[in-house]
N, C-alpha and C. Protein backbone atom coordinates (compact mmCIF):
# COMPACT_ATOMS: atom_id res chain seq x y z
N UNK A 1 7.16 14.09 -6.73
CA UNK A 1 7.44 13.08 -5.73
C UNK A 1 8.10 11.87 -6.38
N UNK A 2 9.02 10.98 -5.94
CA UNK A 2 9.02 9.80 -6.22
C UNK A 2 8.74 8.63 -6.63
N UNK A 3 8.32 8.40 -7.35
CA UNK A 3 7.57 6.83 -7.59
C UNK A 3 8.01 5.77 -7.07
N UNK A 4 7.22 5.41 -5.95
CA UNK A 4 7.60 4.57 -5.31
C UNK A 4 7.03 2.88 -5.92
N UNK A 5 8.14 1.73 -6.09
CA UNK A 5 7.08 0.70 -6.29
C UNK A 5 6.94 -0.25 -5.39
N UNK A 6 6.12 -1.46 -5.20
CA UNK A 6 5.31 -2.26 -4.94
C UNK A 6 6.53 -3.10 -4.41
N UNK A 7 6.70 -3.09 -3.06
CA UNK A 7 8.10 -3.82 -2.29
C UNK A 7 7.61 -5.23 -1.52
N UNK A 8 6.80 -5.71 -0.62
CA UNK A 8 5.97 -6.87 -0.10
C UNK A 8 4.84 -6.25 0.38
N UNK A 9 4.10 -7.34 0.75
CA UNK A 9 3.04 -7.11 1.97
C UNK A 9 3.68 -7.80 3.75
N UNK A 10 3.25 -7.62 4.45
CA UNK A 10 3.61 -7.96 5.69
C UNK A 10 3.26 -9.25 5.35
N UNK A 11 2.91 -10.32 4.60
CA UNK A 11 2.81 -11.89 4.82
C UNK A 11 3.91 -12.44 3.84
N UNK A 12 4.77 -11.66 3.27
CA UNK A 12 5.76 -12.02 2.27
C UNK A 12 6.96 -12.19 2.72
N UNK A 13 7.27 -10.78 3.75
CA UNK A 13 8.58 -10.60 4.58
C UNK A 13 8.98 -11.53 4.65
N UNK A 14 10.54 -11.36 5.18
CA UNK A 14 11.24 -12.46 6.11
C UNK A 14 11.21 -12.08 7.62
N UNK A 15 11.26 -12.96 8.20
CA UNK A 15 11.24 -12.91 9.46
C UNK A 15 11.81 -12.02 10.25
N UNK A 16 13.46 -11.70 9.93
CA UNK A 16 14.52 -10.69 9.68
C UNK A 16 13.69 -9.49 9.85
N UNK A 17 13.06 -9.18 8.78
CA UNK A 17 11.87 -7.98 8.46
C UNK A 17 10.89 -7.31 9.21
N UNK A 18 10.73 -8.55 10.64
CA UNK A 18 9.51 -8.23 11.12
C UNK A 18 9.34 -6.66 12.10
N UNK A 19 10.78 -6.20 12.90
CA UNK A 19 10.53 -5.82 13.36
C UNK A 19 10.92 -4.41 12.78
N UNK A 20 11.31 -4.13 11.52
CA UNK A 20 10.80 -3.27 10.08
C UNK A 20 9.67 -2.98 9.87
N UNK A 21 9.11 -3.93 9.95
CA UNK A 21 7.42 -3.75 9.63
C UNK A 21 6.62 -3.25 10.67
N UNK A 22 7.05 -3.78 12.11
CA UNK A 22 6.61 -3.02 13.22
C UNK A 22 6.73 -1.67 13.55
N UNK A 23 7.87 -1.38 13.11
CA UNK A 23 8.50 0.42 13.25
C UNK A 23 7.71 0.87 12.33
N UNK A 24 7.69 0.18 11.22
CA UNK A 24 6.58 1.19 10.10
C UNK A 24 5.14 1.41 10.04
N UNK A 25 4.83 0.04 11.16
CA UNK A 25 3.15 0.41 11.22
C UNK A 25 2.97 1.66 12.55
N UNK A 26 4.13 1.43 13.51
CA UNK A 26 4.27 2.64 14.78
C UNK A 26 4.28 3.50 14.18
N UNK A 27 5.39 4.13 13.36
CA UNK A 27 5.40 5.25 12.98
C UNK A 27 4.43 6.16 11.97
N UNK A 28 3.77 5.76 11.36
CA UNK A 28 2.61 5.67 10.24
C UNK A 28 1.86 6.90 10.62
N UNK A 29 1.53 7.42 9.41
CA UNK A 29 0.42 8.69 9.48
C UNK A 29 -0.63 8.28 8.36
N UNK A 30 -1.98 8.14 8.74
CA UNK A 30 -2.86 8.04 7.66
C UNK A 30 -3.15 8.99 6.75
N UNK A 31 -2.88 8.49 5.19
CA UNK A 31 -3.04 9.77 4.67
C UNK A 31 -4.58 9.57 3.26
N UNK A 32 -4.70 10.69 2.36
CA UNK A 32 -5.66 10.04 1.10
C UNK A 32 -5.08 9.25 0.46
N UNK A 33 -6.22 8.29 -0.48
CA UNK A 33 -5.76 7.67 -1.48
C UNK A 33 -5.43 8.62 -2.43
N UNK A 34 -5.66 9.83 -2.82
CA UNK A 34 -5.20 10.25 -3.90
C UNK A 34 -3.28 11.12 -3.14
N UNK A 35 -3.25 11.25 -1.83
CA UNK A 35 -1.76 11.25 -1.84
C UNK A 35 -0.94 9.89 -1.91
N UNK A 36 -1.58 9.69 -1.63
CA UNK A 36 -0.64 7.74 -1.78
C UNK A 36 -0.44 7.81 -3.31
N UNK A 37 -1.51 7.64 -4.10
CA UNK A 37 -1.62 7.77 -5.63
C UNK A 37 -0.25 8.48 -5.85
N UNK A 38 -0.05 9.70 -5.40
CA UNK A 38 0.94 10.48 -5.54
C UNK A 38 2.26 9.88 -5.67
N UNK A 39 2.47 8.92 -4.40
CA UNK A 39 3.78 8.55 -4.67
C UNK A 39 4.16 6.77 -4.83
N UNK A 40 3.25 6.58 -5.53
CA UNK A 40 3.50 5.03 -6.18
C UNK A 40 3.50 4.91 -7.36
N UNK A 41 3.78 3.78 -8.13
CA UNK A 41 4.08 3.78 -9.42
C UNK A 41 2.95 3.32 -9.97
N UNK A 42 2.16 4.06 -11.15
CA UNK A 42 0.98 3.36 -11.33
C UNK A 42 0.82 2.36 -11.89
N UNK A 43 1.63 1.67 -12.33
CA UNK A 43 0.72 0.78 -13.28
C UNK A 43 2.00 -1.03 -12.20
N UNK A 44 2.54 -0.33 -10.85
CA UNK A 44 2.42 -1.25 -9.89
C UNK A 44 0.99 -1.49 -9.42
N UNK A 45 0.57 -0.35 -8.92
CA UNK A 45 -0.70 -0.27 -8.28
C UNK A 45 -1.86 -0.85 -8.90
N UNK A 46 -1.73 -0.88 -10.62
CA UNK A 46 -2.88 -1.45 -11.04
C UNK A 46 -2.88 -2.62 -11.16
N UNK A 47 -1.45 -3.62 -11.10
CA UNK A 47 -0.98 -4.46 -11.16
C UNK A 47 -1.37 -5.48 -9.66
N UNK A 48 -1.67 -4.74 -8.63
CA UNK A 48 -1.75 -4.97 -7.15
C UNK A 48 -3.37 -4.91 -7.43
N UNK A 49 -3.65 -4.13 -7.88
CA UNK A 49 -5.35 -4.21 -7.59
C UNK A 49 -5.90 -5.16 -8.44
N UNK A 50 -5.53 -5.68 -9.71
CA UNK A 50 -6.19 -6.50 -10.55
C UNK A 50 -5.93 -7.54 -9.27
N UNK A 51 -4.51 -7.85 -8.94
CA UNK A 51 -4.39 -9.46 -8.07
C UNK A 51 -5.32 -9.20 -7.07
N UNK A 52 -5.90 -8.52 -6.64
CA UNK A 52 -6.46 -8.53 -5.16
C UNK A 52 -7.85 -8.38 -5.74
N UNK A 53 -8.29 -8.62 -6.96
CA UNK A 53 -9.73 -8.75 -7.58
C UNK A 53 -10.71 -7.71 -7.69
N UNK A 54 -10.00 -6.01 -7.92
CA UNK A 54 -10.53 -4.97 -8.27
C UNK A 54 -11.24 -4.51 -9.50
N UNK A 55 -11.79 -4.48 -10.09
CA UNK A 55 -12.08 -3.81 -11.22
C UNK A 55 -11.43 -2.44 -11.68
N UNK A 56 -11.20 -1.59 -12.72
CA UNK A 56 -10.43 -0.69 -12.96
C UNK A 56 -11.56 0.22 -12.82
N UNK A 57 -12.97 0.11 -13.56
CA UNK A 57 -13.56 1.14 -13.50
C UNK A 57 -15.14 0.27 -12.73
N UNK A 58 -15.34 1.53 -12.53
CA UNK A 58 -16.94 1.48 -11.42
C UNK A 58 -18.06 1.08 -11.73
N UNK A 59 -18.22 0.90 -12.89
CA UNK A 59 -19.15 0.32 -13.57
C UNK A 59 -19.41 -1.05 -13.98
N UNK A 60 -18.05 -1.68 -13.72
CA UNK A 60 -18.10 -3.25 -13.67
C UNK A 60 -18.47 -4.07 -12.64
N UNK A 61 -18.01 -3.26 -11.55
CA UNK A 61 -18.06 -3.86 -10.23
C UNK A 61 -17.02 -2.77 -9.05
N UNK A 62 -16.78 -3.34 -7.76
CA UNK A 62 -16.11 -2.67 -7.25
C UNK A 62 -14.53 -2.61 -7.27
N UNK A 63 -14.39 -0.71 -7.43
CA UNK A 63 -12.81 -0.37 -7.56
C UNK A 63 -12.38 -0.41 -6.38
N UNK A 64 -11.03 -0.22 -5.93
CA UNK A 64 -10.46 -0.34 -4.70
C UNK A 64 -10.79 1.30 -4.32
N UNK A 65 -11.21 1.91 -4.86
CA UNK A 65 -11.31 3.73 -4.41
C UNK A 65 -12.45 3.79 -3.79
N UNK A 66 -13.47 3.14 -4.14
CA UNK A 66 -14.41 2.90 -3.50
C UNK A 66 -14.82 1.94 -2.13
N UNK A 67 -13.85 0.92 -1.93
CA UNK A 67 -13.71 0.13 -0.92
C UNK A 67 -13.29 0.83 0.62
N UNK A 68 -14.08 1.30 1.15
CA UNK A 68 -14.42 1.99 2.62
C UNK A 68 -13.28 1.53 3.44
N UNK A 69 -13.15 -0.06 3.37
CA UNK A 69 -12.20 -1.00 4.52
C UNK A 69 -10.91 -0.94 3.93
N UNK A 70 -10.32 0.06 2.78
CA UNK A 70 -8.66 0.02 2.55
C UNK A 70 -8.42 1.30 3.34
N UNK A 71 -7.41 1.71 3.64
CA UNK A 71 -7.01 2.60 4.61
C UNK A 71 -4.93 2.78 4.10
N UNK A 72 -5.06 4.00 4.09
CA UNK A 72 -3.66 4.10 3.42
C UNK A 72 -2.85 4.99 4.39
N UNK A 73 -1.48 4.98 4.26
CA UNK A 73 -0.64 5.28 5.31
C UNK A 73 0.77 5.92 4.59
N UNK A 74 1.60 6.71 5.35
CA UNK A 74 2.64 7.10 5.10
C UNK A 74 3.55 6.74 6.26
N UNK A 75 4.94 6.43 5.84
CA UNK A 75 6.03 6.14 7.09
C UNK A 75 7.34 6.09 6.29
N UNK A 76 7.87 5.35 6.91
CA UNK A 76 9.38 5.29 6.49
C UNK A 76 9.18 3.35 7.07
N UNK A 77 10.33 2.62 6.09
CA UNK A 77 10.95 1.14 6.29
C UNK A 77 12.12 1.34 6.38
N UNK A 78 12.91 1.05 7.54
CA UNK A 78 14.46 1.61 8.08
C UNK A 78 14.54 3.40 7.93
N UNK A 79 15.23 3.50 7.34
CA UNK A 79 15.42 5.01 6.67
C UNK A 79 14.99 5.54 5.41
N UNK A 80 14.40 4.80 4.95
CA UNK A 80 13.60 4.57 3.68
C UNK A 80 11.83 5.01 3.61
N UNK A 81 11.57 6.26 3.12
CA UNK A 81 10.08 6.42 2.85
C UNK A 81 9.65 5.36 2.36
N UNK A 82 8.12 5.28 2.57
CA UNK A 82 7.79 4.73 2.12
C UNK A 82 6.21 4.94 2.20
N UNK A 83 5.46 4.49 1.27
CA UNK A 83 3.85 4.18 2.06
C UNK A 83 3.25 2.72 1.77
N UNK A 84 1.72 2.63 2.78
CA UNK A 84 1.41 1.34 2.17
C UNK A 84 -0.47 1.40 2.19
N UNK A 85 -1.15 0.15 2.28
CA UNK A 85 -2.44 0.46 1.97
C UNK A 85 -2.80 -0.96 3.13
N UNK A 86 -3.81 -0.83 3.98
CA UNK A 86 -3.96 -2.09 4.59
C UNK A 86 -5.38 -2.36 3.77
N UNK A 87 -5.16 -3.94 3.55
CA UNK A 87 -6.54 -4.67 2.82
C UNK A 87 -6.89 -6.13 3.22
N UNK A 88 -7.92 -5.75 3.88
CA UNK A 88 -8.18 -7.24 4.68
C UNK A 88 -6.96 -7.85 5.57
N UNK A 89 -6.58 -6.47 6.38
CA UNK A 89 -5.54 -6.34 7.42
C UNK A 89 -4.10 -6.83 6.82
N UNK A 90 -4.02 -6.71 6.00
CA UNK A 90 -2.84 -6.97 5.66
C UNK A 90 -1.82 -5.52 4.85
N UNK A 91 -0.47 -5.13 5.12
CA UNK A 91 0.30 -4.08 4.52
C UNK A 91 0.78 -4.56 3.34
N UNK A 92 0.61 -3.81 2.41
CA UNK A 92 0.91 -3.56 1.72
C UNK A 92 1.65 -2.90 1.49
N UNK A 93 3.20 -2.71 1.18
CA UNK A 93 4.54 -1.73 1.40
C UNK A 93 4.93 -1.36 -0.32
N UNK A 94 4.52 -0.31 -0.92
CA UNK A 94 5.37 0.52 -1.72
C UNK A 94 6.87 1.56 -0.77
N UNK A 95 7.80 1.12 -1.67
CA UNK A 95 8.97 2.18 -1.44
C UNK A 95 10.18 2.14 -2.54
């Protein structure tokens, strides 16, 4: 698959963007974290989880794999695959 990396979250966009972001949350299929894993770049992703105050491993405290309330998705942004992860309602857009 692709490696997709770490493009905005829906509070970064431009305005321009918004109704991009709308088509992509319509169109969206929820999928696992370990297919998402699949097509992002990792060491974006670890880069995204340290900022959002994750721990790497389970024993320190809580990882984002373990966090019940993230929820991950597959779609497309214009014509462009893409996926993202919502966290504390907010998208998160790899593509």
């Amino acid at each position: 698959m692709n490696t997709m990396q770490f493009m905005a979250t829906c509070t970064t966009i431009s305005k321009k963007d918004v109704p991009l972001l709308n088509a992509m949350i319509d169109k969206s299929k929820e999928i696992s974290r370990r297919t998402f894993l699949r097509y992002v770049d990792p060491s974006d992703m670890r880069t995204v989880e340290h900022f959002l105050g994750y721990e790497q491993r389970a024993t320190r405290g809580l990882t984002m794999a373990n966090d019940w309330h993230v929820a991950y998705y597959r779609s497309t942004w214009g014509e462009q695959p893409c996926v993202y992860f919502t966290w504390s309602a907010i998208e998160h857009v790899f593509a």
